[in-house]
Protein backbone atom coordinates (compact mmCIF):
# COMPACT_ATOMS: atom_id res chain seq x y z
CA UNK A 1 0.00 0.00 0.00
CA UNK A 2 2.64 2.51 1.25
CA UNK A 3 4.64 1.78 -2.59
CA UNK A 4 1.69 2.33 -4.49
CA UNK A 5 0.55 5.74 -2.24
CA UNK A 6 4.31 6.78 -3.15
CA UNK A 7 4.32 5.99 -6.49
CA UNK A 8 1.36 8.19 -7.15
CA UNK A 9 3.29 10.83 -5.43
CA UNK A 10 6.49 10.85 -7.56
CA UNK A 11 4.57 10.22 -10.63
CA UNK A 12 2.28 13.36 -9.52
CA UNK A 13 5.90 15.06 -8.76
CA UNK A 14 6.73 14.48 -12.25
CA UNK A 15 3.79 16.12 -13.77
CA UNK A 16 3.63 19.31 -11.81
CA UNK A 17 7.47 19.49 -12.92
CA UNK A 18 6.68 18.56 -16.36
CA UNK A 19 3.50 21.21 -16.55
CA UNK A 20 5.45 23.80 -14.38
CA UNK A 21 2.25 25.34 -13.44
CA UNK A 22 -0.78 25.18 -11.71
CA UNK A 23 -3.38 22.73 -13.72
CA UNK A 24 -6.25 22.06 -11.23
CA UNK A 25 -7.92 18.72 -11.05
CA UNK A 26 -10.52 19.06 -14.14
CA UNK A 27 -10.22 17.53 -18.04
CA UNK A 28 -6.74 17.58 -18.35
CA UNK A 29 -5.39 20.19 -22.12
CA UNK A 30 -6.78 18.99 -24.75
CA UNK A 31 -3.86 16.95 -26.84
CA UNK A 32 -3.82 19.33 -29.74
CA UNK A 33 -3.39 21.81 -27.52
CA UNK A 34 -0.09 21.02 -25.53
CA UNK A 35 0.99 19.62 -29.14
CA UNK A 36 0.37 23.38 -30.11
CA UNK A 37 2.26 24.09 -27.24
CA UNK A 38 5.28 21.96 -27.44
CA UNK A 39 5.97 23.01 -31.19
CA UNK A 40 6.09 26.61 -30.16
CA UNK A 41 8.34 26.13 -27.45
CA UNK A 42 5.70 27.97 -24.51
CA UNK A 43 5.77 26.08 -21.38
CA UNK A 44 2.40 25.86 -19.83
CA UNK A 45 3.42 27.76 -17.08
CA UNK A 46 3.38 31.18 -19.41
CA UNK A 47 -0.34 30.46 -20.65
CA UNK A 48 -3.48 30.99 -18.55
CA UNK A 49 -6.59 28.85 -19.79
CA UNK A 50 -9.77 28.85 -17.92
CA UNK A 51 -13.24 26.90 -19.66
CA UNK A 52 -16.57 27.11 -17.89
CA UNK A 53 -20.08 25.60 -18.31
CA UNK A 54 -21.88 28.89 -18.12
CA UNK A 55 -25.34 26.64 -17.91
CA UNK A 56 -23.81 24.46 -14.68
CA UNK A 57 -20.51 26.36 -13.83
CA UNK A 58 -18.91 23.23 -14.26
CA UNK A 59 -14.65 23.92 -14.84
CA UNK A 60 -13.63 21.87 -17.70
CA UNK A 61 -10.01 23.45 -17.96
CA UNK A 62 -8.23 25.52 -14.90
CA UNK A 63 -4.68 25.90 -15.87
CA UNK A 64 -2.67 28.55 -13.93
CA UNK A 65 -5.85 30.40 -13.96
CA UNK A 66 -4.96 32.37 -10.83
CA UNK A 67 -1.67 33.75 -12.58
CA UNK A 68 -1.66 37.34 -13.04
CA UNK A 69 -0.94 38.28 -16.38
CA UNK A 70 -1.14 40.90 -18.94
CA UNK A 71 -4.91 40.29 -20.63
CA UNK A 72 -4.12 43.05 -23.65
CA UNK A 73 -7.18 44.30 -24.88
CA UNK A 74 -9.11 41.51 -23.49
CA UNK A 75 -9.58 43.52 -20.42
CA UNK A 76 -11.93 46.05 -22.29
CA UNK A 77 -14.44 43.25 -21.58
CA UNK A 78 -14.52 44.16 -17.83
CA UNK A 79 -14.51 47.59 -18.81
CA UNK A 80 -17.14 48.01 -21.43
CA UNK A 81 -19.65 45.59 -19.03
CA UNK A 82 -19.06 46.97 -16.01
CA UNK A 83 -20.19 50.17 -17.60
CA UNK A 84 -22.79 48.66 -18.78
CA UNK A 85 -24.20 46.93 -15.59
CA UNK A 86 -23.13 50.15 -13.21
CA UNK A 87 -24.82 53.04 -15.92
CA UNK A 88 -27.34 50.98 -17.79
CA UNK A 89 -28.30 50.52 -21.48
CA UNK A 90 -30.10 54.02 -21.77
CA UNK A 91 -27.07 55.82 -21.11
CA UNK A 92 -26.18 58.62 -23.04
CA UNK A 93 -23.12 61.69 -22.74
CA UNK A 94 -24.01 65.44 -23.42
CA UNK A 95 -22.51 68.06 -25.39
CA UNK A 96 -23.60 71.32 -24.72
CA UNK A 97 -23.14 74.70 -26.02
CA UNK A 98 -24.05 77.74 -24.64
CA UNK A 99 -24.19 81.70 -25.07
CA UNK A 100 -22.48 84.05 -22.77
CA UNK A 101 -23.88 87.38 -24.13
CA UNK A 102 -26.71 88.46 -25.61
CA UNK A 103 -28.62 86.62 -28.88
CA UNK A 104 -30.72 88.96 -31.52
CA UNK A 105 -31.24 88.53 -34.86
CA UNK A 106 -29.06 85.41 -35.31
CA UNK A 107 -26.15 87.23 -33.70
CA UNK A 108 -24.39 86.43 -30.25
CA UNK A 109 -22.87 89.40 -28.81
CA UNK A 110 -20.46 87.12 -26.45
CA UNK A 111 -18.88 84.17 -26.34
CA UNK A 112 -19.78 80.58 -27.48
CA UNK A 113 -19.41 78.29 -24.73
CA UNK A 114 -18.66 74.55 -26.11
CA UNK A 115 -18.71 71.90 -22.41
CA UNK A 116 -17.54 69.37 -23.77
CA UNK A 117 -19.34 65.66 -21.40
CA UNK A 118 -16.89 63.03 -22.55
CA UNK A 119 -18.55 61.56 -25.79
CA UNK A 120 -16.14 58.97 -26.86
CA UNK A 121 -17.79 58.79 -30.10
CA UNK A 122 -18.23 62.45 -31.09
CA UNK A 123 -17.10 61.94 -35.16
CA UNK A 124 -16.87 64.29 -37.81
CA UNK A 125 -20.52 63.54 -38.75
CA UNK A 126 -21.85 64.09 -35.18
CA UNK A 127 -19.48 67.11 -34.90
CA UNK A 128 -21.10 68.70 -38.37
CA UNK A 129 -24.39 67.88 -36.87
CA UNK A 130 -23.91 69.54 -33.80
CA UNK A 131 -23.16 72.85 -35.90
CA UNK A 132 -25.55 72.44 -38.39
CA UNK A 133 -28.66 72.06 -34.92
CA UNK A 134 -26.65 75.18 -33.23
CA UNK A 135 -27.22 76.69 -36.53
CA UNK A 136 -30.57 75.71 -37.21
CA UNK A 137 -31.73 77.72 -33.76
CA UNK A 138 -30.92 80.60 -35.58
CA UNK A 139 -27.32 81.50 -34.48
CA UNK A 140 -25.46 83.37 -37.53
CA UNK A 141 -22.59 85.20 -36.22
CA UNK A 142 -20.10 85.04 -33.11
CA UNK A 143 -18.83 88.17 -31.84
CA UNK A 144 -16.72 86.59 -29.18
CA UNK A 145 -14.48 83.63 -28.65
CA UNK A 146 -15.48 79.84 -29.10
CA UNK A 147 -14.40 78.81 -25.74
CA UNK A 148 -13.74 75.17 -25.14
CA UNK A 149 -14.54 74.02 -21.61
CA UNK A 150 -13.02 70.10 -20.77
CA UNK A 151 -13.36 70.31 -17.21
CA UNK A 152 -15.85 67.24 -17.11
CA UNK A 153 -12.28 65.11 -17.65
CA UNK A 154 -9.58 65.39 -15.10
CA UNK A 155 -5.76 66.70 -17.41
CA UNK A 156 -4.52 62.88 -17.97
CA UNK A 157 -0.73 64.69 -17.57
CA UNK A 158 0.73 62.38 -19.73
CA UNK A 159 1.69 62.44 -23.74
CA UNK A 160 0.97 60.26 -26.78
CA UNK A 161 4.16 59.13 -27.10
CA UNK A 162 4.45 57.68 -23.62
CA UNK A 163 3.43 54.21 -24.99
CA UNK A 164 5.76 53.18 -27.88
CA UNK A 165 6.83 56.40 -29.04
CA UNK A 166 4.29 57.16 -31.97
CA UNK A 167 2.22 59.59 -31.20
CA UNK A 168 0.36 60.62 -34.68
CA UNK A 169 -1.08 56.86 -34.05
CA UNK A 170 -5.03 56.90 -33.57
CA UNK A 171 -4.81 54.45 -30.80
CA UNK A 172 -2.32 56.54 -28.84
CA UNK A 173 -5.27 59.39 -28.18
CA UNK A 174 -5.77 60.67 -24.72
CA UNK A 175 -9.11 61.03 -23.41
CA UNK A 176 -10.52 64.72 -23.45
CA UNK A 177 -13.76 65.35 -22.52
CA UNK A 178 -14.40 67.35 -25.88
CA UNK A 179 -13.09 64.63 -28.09
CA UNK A 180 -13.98 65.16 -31.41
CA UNK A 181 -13.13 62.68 -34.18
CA UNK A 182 -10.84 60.80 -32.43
CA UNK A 183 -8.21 63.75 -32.57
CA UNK A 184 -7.55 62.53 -36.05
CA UNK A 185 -8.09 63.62 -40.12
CA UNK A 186 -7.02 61.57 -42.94
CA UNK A 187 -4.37 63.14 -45.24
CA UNK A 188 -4.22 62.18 -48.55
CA UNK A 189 -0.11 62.62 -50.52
CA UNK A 190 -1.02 62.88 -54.22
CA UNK A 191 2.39 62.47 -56.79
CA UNK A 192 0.92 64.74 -59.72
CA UNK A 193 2.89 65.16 -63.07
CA UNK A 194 2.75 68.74 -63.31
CA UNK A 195 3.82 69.15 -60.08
CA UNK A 196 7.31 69.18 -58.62
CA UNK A 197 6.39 68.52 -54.88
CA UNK A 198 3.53 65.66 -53.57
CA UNK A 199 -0.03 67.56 -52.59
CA UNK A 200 -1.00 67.33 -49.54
CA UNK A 201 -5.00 66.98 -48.77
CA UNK A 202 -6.33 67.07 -45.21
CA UNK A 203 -9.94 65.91 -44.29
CA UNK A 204 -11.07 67.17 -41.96
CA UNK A 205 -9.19 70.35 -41.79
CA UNK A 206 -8.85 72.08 -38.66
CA UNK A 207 -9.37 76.06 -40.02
CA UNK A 208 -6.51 76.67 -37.19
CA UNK A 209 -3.40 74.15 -38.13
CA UNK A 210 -0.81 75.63 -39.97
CA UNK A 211 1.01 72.30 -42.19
CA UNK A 212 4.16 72.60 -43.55
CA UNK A 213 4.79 70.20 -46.75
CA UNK A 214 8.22 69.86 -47.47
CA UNK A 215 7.60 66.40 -48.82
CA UNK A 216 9.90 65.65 -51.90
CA UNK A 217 8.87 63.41 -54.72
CA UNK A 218 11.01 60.53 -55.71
CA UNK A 219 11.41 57.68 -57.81
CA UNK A 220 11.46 53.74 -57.44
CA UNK A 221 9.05 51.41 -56.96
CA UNK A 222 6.25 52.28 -53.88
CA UNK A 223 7.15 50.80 -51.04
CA UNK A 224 8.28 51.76 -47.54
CA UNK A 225 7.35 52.43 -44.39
CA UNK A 226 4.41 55.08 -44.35
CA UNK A 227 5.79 54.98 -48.15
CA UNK A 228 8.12 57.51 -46.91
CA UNK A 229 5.95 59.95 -45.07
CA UNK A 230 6.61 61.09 -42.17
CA UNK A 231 4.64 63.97 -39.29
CA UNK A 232 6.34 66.25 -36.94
CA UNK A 233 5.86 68.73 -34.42
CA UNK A 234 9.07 71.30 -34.29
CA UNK A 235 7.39 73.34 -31.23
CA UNK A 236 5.71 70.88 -28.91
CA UNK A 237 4.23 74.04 -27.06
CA UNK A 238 1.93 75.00 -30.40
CA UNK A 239 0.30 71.88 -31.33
CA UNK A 240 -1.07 73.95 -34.21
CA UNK A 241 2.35 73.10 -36.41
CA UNK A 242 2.85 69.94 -38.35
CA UNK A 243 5.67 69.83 -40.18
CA UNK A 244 5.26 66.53 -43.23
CA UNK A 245 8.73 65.39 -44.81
CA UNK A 246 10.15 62.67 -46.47
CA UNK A 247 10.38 61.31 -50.34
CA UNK A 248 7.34 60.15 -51.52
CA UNK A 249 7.65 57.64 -54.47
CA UNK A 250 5.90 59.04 -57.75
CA UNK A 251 4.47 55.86 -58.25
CA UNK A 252 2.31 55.59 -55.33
CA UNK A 253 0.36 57.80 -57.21
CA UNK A 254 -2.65 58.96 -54.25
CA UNK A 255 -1.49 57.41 -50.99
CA UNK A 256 -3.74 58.01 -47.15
CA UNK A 257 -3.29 57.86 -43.91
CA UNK A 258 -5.21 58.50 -40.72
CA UNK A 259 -3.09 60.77 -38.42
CA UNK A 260 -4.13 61.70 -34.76
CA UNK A 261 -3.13 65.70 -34.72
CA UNK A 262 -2.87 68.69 -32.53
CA UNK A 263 -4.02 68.53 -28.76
CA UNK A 264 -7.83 68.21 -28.66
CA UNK A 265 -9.06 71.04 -27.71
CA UNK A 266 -7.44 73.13 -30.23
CA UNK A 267 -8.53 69.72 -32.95
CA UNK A 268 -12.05 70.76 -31.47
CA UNK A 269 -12.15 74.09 -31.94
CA UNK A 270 -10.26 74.00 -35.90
CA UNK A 271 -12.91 71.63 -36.70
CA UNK A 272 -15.74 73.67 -35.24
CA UNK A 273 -14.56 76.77 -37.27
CA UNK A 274 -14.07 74.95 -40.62
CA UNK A 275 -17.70 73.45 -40.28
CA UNK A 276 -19.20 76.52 -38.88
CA UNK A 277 -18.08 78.56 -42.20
CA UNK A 278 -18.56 76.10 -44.40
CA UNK A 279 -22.25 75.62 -42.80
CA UNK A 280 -22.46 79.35 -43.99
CA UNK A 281 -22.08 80.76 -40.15
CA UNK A 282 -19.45 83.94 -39.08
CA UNK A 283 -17.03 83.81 -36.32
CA UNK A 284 -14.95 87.38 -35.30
CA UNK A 285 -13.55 86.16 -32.20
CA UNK A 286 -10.81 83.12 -31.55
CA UNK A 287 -9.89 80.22 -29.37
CA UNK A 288 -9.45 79.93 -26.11
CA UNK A 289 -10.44 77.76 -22.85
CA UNK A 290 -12.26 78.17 -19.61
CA UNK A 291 -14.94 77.24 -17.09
CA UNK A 292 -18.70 77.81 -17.67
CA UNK A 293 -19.79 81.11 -16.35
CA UNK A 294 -22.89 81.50 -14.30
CA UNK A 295 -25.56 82.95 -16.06
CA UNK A 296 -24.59 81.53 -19.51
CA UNK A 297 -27.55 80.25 -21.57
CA UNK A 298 -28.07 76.92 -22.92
CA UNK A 299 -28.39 77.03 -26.37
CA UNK A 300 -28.46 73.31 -27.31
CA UNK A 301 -27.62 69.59 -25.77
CA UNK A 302 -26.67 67.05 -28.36
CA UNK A 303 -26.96 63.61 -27.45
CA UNK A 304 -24.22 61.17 -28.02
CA UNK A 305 -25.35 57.05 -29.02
CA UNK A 306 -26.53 55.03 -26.45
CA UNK A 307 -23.91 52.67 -24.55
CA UNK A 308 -24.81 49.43 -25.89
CA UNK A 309 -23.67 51.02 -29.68
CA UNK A 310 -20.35 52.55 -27.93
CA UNK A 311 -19.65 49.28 -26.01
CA UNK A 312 -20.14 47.47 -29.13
CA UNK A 313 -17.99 49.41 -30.98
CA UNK A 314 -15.48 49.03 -28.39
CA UNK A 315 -15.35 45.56 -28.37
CA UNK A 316 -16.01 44.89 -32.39
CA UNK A 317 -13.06 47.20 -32.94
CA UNK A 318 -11.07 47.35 -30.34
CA UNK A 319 -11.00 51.01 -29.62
CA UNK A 320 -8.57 52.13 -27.08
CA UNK A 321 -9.79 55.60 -26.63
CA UNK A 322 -13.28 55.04 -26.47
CA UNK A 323 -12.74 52.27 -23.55
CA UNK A 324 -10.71 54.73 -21.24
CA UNK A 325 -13.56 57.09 -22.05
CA UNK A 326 -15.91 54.48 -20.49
CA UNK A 327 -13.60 54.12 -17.53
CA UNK A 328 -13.64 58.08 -16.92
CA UNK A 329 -17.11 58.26 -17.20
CA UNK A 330 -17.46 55.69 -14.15
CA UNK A 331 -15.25 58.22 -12.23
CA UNK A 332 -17.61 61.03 -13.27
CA UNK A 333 -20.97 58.98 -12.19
CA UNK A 334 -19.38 57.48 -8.64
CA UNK A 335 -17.44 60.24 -7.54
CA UNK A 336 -18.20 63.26 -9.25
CA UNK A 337 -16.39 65.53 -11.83
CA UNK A 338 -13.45 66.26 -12.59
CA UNK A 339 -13.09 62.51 -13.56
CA UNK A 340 -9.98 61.08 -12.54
CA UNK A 341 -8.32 58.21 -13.80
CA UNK A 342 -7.89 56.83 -10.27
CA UNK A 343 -11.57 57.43 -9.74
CA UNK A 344 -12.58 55.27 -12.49
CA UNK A 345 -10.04 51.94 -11.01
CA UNK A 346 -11.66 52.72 -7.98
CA UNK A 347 -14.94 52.46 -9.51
CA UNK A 348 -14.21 49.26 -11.30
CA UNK A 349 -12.64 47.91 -8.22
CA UNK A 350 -15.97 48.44 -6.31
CA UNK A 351 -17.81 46.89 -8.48
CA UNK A 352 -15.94 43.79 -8.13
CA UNK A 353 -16.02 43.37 -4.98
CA UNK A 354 -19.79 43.68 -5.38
CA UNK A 355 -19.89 41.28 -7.57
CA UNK A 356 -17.64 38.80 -4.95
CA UNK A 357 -14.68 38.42 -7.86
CA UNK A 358 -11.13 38.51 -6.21
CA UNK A 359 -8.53 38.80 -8.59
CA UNK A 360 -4.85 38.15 -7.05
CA UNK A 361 -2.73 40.39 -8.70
CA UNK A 362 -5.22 42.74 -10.51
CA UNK A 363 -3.43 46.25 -11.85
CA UNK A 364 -5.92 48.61 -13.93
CA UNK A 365 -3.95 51.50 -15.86
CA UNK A 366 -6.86 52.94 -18.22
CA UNK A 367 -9.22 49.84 -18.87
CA UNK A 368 -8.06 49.69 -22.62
CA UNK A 369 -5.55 46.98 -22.56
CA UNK A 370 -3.08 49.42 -24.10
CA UNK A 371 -0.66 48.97 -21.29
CA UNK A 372 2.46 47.18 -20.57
CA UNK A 373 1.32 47.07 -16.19
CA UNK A 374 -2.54 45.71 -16.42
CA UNK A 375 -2.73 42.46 -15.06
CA UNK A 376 -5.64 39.81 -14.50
CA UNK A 377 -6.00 36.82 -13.99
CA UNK A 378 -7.97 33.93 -16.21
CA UNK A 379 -10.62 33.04 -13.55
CA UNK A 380 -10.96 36.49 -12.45
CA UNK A 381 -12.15 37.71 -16.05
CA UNK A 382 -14.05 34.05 -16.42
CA UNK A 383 -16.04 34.98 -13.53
CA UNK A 384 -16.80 37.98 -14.55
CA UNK A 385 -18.27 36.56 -17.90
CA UNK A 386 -20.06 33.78 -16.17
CA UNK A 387 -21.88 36.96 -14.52
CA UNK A 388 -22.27 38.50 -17.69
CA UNK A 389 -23.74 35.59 -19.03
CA UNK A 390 -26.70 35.68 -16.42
CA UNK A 391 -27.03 39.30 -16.18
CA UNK A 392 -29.75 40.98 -18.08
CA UNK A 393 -27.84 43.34 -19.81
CA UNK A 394 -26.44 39.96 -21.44
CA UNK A 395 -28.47 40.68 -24.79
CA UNK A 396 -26.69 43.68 -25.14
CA UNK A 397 -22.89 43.03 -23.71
CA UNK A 398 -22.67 39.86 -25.79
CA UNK A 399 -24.04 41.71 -28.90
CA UNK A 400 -20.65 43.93 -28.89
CA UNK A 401 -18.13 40.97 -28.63
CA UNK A 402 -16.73 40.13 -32.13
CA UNK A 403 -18.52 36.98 -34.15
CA UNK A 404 -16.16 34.45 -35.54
CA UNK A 405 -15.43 34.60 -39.24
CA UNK A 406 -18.39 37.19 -39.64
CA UNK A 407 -16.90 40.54 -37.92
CA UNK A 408 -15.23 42.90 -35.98
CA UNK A 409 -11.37 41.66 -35.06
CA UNK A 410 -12.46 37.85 -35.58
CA UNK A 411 -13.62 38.26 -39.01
CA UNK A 412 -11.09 36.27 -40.48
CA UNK A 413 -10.73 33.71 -37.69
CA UNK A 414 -12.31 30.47 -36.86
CA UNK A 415 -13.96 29.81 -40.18
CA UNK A 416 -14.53 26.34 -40.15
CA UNK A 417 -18.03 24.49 -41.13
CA UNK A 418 -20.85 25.21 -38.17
CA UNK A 419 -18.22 27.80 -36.34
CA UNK A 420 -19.40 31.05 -38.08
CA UNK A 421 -21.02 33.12 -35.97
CA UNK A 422 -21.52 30.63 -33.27
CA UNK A 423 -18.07 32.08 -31.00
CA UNK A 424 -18.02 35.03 -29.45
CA UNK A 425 -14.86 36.51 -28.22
CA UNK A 426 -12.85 39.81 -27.44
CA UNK A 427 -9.66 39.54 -28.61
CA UNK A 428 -5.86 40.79 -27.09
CA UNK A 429 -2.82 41.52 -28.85
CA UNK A 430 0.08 43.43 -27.62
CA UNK A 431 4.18 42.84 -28.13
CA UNK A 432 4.54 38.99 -26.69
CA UNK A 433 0.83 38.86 -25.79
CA UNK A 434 -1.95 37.12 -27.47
CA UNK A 435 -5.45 36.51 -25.69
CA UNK A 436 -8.83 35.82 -26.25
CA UNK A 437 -12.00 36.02 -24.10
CA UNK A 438 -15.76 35.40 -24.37
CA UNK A 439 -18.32 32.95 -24.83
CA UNK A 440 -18.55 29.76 -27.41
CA UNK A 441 -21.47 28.21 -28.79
CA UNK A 442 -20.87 24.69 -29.00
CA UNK A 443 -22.11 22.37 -31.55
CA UNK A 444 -23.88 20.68 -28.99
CA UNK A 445 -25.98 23.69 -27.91
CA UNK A 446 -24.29 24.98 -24.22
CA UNK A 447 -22.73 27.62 -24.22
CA UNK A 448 -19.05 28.08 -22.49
CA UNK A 449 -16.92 31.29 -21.05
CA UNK A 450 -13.18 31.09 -22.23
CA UNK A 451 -10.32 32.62 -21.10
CA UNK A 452 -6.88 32.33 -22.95
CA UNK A 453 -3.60 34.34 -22.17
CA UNK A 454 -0.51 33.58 -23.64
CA UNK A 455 2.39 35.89 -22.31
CA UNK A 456 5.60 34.79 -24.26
CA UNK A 457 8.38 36.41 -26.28
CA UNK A 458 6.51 36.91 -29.81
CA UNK A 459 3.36 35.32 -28.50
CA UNK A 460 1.65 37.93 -30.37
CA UNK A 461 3.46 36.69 -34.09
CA UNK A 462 1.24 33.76 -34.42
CA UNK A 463 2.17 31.07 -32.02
CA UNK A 464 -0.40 32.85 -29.25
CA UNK A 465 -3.11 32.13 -31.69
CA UNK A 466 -2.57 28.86 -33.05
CA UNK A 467 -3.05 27.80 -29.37
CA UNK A 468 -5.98 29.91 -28.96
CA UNK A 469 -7.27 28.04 -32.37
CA UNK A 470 -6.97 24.43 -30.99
CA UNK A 471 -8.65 25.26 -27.68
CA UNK A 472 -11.57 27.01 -29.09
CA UNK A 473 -11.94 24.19 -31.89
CA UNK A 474 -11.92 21.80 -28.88
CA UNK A 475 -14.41 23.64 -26.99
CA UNK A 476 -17.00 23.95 -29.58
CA UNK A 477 -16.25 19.76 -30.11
CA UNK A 478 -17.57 19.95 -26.23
């Protein structure tokens, strides 16, 4: 009795060794899975895997699933329903404008008062239809100064080139609580014949940004990074200057690019003028900011899209700015405004604990997965779906996750026969981090939360996902 006890032990020895992590005492990895594993050279104990029954809670797969480890933009799941669940589906942000000075005849005598409420989908569209509803009550002409008041936001104090150094890169924008467009406009480098220099076109085009072109045309085939291009700010206390430069190969012919520009107020304000004229309207004054002044009028409240559509467009996209514009807005309803970013973890901290999920280990930066400190851990974020799951917001929060092979970042994944449109997951991807997390439809009908992180040196070139492809073919075999 005592040699078989002890060879149980040793052989159980061996395992653990083998496994070097923590796999708890449920169906042991799938074989395709740790054959995935073994030809990419990750030990186990650098993945997190965690597989629930969401119908009877039953954990098929626990491995290391208390790890801390960086979830990428997986975490905007936790985000992006926690919003939902804390401010409810009818949810809505305000822009507002309002008059300081008098209004006759279609003319302020004052100043035009733009608060701006956080919006973190206010796009060139909703921006133009702002304008054209301030200008359909009959405002003309501005004596004064548009003044821009962000005060609903907290200053982030940080820059756009914090993360990886890029800064003109959409999904580098900080929040600002008058965020219009996503602090970007598309520019357009045209190589024309007649022409010795490449034309520039900007859309939109901030009336206030002063571009210098000192792009050069060249020859060769088109290729290159940015196909040459690149964007500069010589003065980085006028974010009004962009300087383009670089050789842009003739045969490109029309090349664009989306650029994030400018700070956003001034963005804001550039792009309120160039509507504002082109809507037919007159401006005298300039740009400035401030605070909203007793006594100034309210001349109109636009309405931003519910929070189901934002969430969704979160999650289908993975949109970093619009998630840490979620987790600002939490600050702003819990504790009041100015919204601080340590107002919004503390928020989403809360509303764990409400919801009885400990997570060992948990750091929160901004709630957008675009960080290099964020941790969580598998269970933690599978417990939080498995709540999801049963909530009653459910119709809506699983609406925004990305369907395989049909949208969103998993429109060209999991594509095989009876998988399309039956999985459900957010997907993370950062420098040696792949993840996935959501629900999956099984061919048999139940329906399972899964959590995948794989934290390895260039995890996130391909390796990270042919793991994630063999569990989730496995699970929907379930």
């Amino acid at each position: 009795m005592f040699r078989y006890s002890a060879a149980r032990i040793i052989l159980a020895l061996l395992s653990s060794l083998f496994l070097g992590s923590t796999l708890h005492a449920h169906t042991p990895l799938p074989p395709a899975v740790s054959r995935t594993m073994a030809n990419a050279k990750i030990p186990t104990d650098h993945i997190s895997i965690y597989v629930r029954d969401a119908g009877t809670d039953e954990v098929l797969i626990d491995l290391s699933a208390d790890e801390p480890r960086s979830p990428a933009s997986t975490i905007k799941v936790l985000t992006t329903f926690a919003a939902l669940d804390m401010l409810g589906p009818a949810y809505t942000w305000k822009t507002r404008a309002y008059a300081d000075g008098r209004l006759a005849n279609g003319v302020l005598h004052g100043d035009l008062i733009i608060k701006g409420g956080g919006d973190p989908y206010m796009t060139a569209e909703r921006w133009w239809m702002f304008i054209q509803n301030l200008r359909e009550r009959g405002l003309v002409k501005i004596t004064g100064d548009i003044v821009v008041d962000n005060s609903y936001f907290e200053p982030i104090g940080t820059n756009r080139a914090d993360f990886d150094t890029q800064p003109f890169r959409t999904y580098n924008v900080l929040p600002d609580a008058l965020m219009v467009n996503f602090q970007t406009s598309r520019f357009t480098i045209s190589a024309m014949p007649q022409r010795a220099q490449p034309q520039v076109t900007i859309n939109p085009l901030p009336a206030n940004l002063i571009v210098k072109n000192q792009l050069r045309l060249g020859s060769g085939v088109c290729q290159g990074y940015n196909r040459g291009i690149s964007f500069g700010m010589p003065d980085e206390n006028d974010p009004t200057l962009l300087v383009i430069s670089g050789v842009f190969p003739a045969a490109c012919g029309r090349f664009s690019i989306n650029r994030a520009i400018m700070a956003a107020p001034e963005y804001a304000y550039g792009t309120f003028r160039t509507f504002w004229v082109q809507s037919g309207g007159v401006i005298d004054g300039a740009f400035r900011m401030g605070v909203l002044p007793e006594g100034a009028r309210l001349l109109y409240e636009h309405e931003s899209l519910p929070l189901p559509e934002v969430v969704r467009l979160v999650n289908k996209f993975s949109n970093n700015i619009m998630a840490r514009h979620l987790l600002l807005t939490l600050a702003a309803e819990q504790t009041g405004t100015p919204a601080s970013i340590e107002s919004g973890r503390t928020a989403i901290r809360n509303w764990l604990a409400r919801q009885r999920i400990e997570i060992p280990g948990f750091v929160l930066e901004n709630g957008s997965g675009l960080s290099r400190i964020e941790r969580l851990t598998a269970r933690g974020l599978g417990e939080m779906l498995d709540i999801a799951w049963h909530n009653p917001f459910m119709p809506e929060f699983a609406a925004s996750l990305p369907l395989s092979a049909m949208d969103g970042t998993l429109r060209n994944r999991f594509k095989s026969p009876g998988m399309q449109g039956r999985i459900r997951l957010k997907t993370g991807r950062l420098d040696h981090v792949s993840a996935l997390a959501g629900f999956v439809n099984a061919a048999s009908g139940k329906t399972y939360v899964v959590v995948i992180f794989v934290n390895h040196p260039d995890a996130h070139l391909g390796s990270g996902e042919a793991i994630q492809a063999e569990l989730i073919r496995w699970v929907f075999g379930q």
